[in-house]
N, C-alpha and C. Protein backbone atom coordinates (compact mmCIF):
# COMPACT_ATOMS: atom_id res chain seq x y z
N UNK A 1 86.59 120.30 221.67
CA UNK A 1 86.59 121.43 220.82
C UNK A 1 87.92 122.03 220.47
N UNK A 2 88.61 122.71 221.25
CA UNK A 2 90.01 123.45 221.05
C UNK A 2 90.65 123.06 222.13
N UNK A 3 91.93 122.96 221.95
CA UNK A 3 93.32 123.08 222.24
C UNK A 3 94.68 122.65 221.61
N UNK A 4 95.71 122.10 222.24
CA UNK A 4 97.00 122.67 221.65
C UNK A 4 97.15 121.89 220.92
N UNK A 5 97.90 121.55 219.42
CA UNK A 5 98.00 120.23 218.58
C UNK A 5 99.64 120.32 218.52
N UNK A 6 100.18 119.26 218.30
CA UNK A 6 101.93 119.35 218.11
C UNK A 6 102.18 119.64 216.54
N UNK A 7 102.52 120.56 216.32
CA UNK A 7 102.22 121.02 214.65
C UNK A 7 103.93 120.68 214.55
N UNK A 8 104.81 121.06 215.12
CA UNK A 8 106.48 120.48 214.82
C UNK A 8 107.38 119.94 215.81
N UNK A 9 107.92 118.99 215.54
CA UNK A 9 109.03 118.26 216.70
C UNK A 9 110.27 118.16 216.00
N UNK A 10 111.28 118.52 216.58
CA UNK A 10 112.86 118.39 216.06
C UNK A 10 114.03 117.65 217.30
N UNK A 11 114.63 117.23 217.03
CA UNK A 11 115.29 116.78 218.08
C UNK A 11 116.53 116.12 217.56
N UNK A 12 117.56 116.44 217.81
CA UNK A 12 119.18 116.79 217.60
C UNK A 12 120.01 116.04 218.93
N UNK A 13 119.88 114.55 218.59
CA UNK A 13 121.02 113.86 219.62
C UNK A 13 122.34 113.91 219.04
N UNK A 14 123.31 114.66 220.45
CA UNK A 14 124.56 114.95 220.54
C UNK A 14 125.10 114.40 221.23
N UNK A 15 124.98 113.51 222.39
CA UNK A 15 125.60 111.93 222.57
C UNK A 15 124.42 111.17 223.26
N UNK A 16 125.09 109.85 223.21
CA UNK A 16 124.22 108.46 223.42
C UNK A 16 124.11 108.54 225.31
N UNK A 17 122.54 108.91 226.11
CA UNK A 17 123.02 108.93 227.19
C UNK A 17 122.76 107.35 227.56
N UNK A 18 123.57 106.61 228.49
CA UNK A 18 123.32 105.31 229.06
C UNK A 18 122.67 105.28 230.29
N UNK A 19 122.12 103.86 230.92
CA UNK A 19 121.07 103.29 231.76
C UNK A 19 122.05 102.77 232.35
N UNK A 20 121.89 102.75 233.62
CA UNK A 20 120.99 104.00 234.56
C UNK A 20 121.17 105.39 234.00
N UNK A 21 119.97 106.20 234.27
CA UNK A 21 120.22 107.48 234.26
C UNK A 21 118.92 108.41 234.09
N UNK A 22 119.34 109.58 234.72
CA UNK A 22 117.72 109.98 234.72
C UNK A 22 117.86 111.63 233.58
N UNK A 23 116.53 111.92 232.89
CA UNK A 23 116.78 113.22 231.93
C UNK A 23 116.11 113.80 232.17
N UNK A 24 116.94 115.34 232.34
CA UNK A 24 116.59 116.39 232.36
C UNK A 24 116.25 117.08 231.56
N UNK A 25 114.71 117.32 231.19
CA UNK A 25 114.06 117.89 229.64
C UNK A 25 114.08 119.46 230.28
N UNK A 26 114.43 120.35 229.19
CA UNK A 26 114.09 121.80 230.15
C UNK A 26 113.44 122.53 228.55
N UNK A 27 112.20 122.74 228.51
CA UNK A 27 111.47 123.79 227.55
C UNK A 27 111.77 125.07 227.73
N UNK A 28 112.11 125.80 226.66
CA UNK A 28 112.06 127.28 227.07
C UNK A 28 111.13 127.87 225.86
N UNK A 29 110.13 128.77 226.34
CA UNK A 29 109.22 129.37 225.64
C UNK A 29 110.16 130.54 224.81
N UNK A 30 110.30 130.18 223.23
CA UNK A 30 110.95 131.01 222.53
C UNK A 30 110.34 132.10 221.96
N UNK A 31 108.97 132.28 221.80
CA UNK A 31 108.74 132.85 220.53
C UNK A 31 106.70 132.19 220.87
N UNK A 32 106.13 133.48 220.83
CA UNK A 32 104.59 133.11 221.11
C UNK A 32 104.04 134.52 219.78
N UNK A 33 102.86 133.16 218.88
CA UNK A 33 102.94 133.76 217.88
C UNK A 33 101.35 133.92 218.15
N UNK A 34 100.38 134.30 217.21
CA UNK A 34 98.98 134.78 217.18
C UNK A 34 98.44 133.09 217.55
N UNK A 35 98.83 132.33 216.98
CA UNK A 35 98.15 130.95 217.18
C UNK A 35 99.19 129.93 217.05
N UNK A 36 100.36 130.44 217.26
CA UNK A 36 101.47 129.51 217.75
C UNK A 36 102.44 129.61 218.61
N UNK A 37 102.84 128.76 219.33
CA UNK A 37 104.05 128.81 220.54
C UNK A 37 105.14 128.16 219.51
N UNK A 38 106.49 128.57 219.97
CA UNK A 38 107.50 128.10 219.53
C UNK A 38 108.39 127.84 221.27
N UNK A 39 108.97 126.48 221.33
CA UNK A 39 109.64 126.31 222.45
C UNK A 39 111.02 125.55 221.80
N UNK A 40 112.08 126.32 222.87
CA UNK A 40 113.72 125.16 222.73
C UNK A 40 113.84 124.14 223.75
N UNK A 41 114.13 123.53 223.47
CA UNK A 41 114.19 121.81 224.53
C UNK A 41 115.81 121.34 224.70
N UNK A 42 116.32 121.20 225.73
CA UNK A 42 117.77 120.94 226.24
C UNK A 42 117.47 119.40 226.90
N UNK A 43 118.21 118.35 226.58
CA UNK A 43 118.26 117.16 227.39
C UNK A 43 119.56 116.97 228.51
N UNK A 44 119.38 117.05 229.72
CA UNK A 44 120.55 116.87 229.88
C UNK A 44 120.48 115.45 230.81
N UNK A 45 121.61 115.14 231.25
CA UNK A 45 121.52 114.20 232.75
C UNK A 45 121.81 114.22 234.03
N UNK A 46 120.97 113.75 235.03
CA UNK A 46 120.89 114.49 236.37
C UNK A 46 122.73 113.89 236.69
N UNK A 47 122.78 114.67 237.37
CA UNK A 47 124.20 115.10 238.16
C UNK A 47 125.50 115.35 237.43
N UNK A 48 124.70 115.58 235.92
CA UNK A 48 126.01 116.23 235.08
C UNK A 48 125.02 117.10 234.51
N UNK A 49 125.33 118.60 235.37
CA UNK A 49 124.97 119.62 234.64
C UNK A 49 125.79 120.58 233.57
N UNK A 50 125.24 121.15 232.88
CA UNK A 50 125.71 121.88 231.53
C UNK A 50 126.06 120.69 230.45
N UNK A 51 125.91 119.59 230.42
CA UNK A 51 126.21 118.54 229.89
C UNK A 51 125.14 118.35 228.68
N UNK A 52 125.21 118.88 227.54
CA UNK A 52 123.92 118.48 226.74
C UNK A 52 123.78 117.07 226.08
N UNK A 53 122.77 116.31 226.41
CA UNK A 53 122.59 114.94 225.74
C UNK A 53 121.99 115.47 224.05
N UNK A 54 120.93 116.30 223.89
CA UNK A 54 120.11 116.25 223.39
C UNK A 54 119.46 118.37 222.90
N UNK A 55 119.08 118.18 221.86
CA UNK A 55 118.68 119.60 221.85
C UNK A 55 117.44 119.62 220.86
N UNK A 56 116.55 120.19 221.10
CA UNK A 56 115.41 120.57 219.93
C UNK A 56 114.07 121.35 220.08
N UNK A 57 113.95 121.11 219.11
CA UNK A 57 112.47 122.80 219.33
C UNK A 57 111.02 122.04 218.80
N UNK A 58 110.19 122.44 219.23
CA UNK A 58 108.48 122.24 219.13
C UNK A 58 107.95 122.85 218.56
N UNK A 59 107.00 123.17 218.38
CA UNK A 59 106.08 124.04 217.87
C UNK A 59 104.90 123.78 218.34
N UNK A 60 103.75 124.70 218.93
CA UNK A 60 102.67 123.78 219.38
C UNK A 60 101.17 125.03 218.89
N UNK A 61 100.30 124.72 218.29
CA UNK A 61 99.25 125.44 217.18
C UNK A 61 97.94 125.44 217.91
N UNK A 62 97.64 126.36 218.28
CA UNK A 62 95.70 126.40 219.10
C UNK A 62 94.96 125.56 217.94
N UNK A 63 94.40 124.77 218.20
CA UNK A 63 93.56 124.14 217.33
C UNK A 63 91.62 124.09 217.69
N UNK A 64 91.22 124.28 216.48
CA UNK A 64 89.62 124.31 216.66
C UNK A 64 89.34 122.72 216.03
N UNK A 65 89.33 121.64 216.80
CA UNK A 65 89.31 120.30 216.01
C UNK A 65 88.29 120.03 215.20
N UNK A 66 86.95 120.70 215.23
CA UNK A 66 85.70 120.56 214.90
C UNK A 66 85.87 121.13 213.27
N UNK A 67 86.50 122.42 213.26
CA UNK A 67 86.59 123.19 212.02
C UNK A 67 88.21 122.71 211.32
N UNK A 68 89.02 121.86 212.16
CA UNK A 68 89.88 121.67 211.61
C UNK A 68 91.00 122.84 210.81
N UNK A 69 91.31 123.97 211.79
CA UNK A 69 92.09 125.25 211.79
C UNK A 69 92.28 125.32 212.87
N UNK A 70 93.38 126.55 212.88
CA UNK A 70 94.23 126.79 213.63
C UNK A 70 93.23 127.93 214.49
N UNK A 71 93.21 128.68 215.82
CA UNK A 71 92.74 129.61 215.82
C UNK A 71 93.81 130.86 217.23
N UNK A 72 93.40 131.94 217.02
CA UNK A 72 94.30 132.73 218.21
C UNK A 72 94.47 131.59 219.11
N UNK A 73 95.74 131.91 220.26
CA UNK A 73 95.40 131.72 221.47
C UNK A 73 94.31 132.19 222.37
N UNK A 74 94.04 131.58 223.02
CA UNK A 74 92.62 132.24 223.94
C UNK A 74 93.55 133.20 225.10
N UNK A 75 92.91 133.81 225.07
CA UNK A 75 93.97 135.41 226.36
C UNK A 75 94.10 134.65 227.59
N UNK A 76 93.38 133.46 228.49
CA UNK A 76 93.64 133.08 229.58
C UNK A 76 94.98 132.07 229.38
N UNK A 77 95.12 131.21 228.34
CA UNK A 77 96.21 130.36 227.72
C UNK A 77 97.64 131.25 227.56
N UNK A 78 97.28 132.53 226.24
CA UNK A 78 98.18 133.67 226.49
C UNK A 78 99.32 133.86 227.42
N UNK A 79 98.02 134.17 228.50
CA UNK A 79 98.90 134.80 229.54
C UNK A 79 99.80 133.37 230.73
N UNK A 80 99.00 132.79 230.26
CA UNK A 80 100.01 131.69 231.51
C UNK A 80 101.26 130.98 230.38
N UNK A 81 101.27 131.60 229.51
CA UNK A 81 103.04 130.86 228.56
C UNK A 81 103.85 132.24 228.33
N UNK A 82 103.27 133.79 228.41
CA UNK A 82 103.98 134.45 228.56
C UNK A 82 104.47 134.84 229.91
């Protein structure tokens, strides 16, 4: 029935990271709208911190799949991203 759909993905590589190596994805909840989340995304690599590989933002839309719309967040969802 409902939940979250990926309504936008962006993603901004600022250098090439190489193998071996492990990534550090870090989301930050930017911006929580009536029936959308907005999040920023940092890539980095483990044991070089402040080091950005990578940068970009999401977007993610409550979805009713049945009716094919968007709808509020549900208040229990709400509250666990604020």
């Amino acid at each position: 029935g409902e939940a979250p759909i990926l309504a936008h993905a962006a993603c901004d590589f600022v250098r090439a990271m190489t193998y071996p190596g492990t990534a550090i994805v870090r989301q930050i909840v930017t911006r929580v709208g009536r029936s959308s989340v907005e999040m920023s995304i940092t890539i980095e690599k483990k044991g070089e911190a402040g080091v950005t590989y990578a940068t970009g933002r999401t977007v993610l839309v409550w979805y009713d799949y049945a009716a094919g719309k968007s709808l509020p967040w549900p208040d229990r969802v709400r509250q666990a991203i604020t």
